[in-house]
Protein backbone atom coordinates (compact mmCIF):
# COMPACT_ATOMS: atom_id res chain seq x y z
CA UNK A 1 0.00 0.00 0.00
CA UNK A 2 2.51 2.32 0.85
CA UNK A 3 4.87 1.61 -2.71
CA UNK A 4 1.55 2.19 -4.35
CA UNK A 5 1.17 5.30 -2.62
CA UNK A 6 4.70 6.87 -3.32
CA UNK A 7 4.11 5.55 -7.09
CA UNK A 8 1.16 7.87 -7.09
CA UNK A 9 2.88 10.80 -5.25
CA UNK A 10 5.89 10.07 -7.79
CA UNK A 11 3.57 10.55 -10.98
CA UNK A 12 1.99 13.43 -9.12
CA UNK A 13 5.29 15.17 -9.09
CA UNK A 14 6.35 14.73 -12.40
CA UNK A 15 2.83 15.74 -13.92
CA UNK A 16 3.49 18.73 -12.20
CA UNK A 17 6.97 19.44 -13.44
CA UNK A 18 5.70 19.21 -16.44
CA UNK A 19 3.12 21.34 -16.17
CA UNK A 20 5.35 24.11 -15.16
CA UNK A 21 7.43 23.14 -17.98
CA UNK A 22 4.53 23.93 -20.41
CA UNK A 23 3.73 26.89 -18.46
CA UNK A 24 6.93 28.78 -18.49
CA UNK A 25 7.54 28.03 -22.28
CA UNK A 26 4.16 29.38 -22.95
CA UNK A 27 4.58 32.88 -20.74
CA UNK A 28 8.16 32.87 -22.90
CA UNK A 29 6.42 32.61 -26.71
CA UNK A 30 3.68 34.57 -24.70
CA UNK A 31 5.98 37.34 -24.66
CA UNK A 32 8.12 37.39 -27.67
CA UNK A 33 4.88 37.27 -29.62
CA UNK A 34 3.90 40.48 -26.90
CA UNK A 35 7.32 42.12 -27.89
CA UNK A 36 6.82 41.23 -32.07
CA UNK A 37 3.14 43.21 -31.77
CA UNK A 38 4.39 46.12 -30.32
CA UNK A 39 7.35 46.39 -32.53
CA UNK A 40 4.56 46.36 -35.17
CA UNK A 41 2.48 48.97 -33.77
CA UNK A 42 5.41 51.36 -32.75
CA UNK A 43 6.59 50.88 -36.42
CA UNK A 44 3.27 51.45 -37.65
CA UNK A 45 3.33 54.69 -36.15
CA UNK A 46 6.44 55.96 -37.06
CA UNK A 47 5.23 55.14 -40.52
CA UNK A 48 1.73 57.40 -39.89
CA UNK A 49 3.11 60.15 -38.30
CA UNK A 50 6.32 60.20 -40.86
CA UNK A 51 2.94 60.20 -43.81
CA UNK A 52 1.13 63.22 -41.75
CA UNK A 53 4.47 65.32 -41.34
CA UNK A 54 4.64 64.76 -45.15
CA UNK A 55 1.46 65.70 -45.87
CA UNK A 56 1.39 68.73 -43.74
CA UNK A 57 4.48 69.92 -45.60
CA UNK A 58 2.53 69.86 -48.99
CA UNK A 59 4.31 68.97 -52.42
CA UNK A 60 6.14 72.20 -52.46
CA UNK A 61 7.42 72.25 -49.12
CA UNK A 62 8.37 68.51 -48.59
CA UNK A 63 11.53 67.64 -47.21
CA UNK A 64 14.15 65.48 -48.82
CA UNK A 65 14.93 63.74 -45.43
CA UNK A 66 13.52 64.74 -41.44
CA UNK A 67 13.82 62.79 -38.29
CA UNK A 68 12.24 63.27 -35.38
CA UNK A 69 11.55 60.92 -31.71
CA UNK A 70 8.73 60.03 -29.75
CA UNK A 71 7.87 57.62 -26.58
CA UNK A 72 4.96 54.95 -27.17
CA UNK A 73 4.10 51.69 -25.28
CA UNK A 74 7.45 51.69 -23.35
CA UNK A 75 9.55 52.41 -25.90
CA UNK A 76 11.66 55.34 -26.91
CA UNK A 77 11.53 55.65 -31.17
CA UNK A 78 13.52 57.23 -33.52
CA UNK A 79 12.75 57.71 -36.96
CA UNK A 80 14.72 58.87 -40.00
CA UNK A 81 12.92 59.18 -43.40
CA UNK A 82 14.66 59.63 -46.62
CA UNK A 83 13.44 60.80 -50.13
CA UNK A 84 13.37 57.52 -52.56
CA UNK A 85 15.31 60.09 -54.96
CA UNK A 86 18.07 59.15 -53.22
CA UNK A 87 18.86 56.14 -54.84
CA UNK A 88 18.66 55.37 -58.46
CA UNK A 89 15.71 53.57 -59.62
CA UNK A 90 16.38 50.80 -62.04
CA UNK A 91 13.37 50.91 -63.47
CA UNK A 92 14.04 54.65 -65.35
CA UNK A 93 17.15 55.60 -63.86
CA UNK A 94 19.46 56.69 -67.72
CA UNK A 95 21.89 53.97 -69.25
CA UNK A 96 24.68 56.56 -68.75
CA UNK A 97 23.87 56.49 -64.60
CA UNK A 98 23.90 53.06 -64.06
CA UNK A 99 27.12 52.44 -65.77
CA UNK A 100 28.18 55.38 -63.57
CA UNK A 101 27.19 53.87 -60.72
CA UNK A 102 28.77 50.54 -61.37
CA UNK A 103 32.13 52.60 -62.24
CA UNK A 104 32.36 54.23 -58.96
CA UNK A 105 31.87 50.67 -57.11
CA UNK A 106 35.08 49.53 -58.97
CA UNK A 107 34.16 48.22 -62.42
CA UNK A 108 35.92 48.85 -65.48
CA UNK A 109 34.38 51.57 -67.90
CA UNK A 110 33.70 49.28 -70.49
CA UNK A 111 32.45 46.46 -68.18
CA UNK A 112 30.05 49.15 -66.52
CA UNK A 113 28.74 49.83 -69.81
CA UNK A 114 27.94 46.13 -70.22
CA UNK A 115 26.25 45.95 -67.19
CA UNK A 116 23.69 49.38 -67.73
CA UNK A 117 22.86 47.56 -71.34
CA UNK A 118 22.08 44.31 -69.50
CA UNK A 119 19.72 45.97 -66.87
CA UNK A 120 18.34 48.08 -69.42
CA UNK A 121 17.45 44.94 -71.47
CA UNK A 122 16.05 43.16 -68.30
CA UNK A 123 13.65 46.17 -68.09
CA UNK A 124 12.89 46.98 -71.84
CA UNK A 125 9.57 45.10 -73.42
CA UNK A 126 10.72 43.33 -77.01
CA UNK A 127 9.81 45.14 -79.93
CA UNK A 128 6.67 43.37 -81.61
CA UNK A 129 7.61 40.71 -84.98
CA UNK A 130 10.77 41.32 -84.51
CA UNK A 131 13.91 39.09 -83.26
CA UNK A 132 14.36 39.21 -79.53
CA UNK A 133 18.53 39.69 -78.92
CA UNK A 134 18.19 40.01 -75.42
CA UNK A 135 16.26 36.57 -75.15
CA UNK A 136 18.78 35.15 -77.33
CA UNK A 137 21.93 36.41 -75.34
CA UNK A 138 20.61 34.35 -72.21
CA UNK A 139 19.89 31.31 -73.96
CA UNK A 140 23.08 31.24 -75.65
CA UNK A 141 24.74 32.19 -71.78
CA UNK A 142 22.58 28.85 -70.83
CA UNK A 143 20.75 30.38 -68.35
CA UNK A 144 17.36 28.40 -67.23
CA UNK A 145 15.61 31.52 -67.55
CA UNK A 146 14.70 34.45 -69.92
CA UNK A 147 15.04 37.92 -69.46
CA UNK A 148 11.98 39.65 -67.76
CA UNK A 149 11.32 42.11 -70.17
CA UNK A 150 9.49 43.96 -67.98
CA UNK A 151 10.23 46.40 -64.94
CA UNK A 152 11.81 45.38 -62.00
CA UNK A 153 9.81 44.07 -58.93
CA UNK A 154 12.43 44.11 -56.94
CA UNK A 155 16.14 44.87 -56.43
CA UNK A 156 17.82 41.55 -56.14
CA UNK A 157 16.27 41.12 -59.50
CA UNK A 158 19.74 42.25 -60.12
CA UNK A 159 20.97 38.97 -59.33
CA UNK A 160 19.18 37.51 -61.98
CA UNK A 161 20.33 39.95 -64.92
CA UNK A 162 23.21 38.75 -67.45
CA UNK A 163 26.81 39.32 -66.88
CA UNK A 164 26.38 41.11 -63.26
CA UNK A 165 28.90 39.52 -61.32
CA UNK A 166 27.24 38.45 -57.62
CA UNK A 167 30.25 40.90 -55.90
CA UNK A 168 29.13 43.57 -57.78
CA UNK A 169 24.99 43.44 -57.33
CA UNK A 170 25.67 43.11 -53.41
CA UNK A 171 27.84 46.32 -54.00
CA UNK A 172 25.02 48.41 -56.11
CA UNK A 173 21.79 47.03 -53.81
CA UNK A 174 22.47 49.76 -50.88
CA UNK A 175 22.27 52.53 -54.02
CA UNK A 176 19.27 51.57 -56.30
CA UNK A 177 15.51 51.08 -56.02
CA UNK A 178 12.33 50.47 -57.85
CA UNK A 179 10.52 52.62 -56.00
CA UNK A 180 11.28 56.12 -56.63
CA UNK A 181 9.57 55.97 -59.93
CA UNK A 182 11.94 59.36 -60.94
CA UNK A 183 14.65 59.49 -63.42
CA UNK A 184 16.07 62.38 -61.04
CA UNK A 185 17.81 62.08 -58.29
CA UNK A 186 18.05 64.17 -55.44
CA UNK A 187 21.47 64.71 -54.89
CA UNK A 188 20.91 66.89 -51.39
CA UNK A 189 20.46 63.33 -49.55
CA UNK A 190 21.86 60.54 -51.90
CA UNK A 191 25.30 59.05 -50.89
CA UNK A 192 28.30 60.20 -52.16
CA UNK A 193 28.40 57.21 -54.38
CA UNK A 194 25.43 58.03 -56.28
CA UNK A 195 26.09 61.78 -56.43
CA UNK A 196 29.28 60.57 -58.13
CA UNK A 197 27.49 58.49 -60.26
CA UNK A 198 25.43 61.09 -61.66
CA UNK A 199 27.71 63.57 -62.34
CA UNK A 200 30.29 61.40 -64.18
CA UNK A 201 33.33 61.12 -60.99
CA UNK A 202 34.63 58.00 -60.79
CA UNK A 203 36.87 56.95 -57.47
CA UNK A 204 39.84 58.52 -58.87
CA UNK A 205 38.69 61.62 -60.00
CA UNK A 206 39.39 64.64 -57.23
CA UNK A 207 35.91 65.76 -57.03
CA UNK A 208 34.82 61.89 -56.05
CA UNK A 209 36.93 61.68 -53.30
CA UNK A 210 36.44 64.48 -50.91
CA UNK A 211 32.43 63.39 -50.94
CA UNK A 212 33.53 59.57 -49.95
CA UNK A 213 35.98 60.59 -47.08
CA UNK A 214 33.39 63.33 -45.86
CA UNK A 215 31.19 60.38 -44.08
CA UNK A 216 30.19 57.05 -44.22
CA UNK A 217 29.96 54.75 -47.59
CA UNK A 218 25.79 54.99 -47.81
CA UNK A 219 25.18 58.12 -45.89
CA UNK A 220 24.29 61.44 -47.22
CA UNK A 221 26.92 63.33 -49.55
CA UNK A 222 27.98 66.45 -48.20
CA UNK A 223 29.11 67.85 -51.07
CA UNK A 224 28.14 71.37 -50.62
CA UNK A 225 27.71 71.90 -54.39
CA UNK A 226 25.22 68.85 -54.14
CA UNK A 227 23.18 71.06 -51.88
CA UNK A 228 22.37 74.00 -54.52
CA UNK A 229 20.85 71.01 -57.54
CA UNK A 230 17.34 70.99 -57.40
CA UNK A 231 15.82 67.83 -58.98
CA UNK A 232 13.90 68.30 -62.10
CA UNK A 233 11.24 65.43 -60.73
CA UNK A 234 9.95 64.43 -57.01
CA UNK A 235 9.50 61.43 -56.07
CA UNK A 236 6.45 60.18 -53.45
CA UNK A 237 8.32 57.24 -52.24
CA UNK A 238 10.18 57.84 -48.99
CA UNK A 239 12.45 55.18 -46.66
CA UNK A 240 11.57 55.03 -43.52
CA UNK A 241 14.01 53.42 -40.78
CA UNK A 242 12.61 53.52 -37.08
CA UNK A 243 15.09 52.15 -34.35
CA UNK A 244 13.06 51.26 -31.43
CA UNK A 245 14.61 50.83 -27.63
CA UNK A 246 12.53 49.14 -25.29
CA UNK A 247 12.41 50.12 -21.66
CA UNK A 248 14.52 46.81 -20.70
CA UNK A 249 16.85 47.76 -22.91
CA UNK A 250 16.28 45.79 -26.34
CA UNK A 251 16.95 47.26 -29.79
CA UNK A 252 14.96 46.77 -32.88
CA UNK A 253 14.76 48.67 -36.15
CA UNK A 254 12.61 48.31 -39.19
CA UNK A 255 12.87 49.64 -42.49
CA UNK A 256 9.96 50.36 -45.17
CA UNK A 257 9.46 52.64 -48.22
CA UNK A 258 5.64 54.03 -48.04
CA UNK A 259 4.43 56.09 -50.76
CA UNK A 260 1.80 58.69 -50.86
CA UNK A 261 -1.98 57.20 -50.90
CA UNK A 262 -5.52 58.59 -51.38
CA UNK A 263 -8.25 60.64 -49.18
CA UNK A 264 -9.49 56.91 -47.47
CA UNK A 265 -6.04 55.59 -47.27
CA UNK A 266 -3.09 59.08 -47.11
CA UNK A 267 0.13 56.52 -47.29
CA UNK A 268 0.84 52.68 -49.04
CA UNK A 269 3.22 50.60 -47.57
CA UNK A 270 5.43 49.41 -50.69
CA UNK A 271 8.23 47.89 -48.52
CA UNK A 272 8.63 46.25 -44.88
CA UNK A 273 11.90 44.61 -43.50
CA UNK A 274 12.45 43.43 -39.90
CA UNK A 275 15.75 42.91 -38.30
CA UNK A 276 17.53 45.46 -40.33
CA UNK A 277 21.23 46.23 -38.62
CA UNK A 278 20.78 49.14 -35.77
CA UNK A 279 22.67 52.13 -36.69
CA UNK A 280 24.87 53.26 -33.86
CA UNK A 281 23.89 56.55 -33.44
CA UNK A 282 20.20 55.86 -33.91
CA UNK A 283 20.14 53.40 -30.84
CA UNK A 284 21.95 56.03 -29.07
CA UNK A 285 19.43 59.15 -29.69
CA UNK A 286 16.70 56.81 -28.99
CA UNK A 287 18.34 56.16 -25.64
CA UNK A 288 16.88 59.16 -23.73
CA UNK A 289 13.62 58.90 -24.60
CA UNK A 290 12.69 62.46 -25.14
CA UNK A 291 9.83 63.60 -27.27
């Protein structure tokens, strides 16, 4: 009687470790599915209040780039918005431009040029009854796969384009975009890279190289002659990144490219990424939590 007793008492015991077992891994996914929602809802209003400060500003009056802070839901926020002008778009950006930009990442001249006829030929619908090269060129290369022919959907469509070697695309994908919908770009907030690109430097040239020491490789030139350009064409599409520091001290940061909406609906989301690397000084600015 008494065995049977301690057998009982025995089971009793471990039905209860393992009910604290299932407990404490359900208050843990419990709260990292707590702490994923209200990353989403402080990033969705970074995004909304980036869209109003936009649309208060009017066409006329709005700014290439802003930032500004805020505290929500225990959680200090900063957000930095930049113009979509600031990178090329592959979908219109000139032949001439992205063979720039390819010679300022360290491509030869004539290689560049290779590479702006490829993308260009990704992007460019076939003429009707007539022979399609560009088809041809990638069957010939053996690749499984034709050439869209159409715009791009997204950047690391690059990958996927004749001739680009892998290196290179990795190189160009912090620079170009498919969102700006503007041959332009701005060159008040592109990177010194881009700026370059545009105006014909190339990393030896003297008027490159001041703009690449002058900050970091994809941050904003500072080229004071930059500053006077005004682009012929806006864009609506702005990148949004918001760095978020929780109260117990966790980072996140998000990054998405919204574009401007209707009267029901004022901004689109185009773009969301999670998990994007936190910039150093973001995480510190967010740090003190002030409005």
């Amino acid at each position: 009687m008494i065995v049977a007793v301690l057998w009982i008492l025995a089971a009793l015991a471990g039905l209860a470790g393992i009910f604290a077992a299932y407990m404490s891994n359900s208050a843990q996914a419990l709260a990292v599915g707590d702490r994923g929602l209200r990353t989403e809802a402080l990033v969705s209003a970074s995004l909304e209040l980036t869209a109003y400060q936009l649309l208060l500003a009017g066409d006329k009056k709005r700014p290439p780039s802003g930032s500004f802070r805020f505290r929500m839901n225990g959680a200090g926020v900063q957000v930095a918005f930049t113009s979509e002008a600031a990178r090329i778009d592959l979908n219109v950006g000139s032949k001439e431009t992205l063979a720039g930009l390819f010679v300022v990442l360290g491509a030869r001249k004539e290689d560049a040029k290779e590479y702006a006829e490829r993308i260009v030929g990704w992007r460019t619908r076939p003429i009707a009854n007539t022979a399609n090269q560009e088809a041809a060129l990638y069957a010939a290369a053996g690749l499984p796969y034709p050439p869209r022919q159409s715009l791009f959907t997204h950047v690391n469509e690059l990958h996927l384009v004749l001739g680009l070697p892998p290196a290179m695309v990795e190189r160009a994908l912090s620079f170009v975009t498919v969102f700006s919908g503007v041959s332009d770009v701005d060159k008040t907030v592109a990177a010194p890279e881009v700026v370059a690109a545009v105006s014909g430097a190339t990393p030896s040239d003297q008027d490159f190289a001041p703009r690449q020491r002058s900050g970091s490789p994809n941050g904003p030139s500072t080229n004071p002659d930059a500053a006077k350009d005004t682009p012929l064409q806006l864009s609506d599409a702005y990148r949004v990144l918001t760095t978020i520091r929780f109260d117990d001290g966790r980072l996140a940061a998000s990054e998405a490219v919204i574009t401007r909406g209707n009267d029901d609906d004022p901004y689109r989301v185009l773009a969301w990424q999670d998990g994007v690397p936190i910039r150093a000084h973001a995480s510190r600015r967010t740090s003190d939590g002030n409005n």
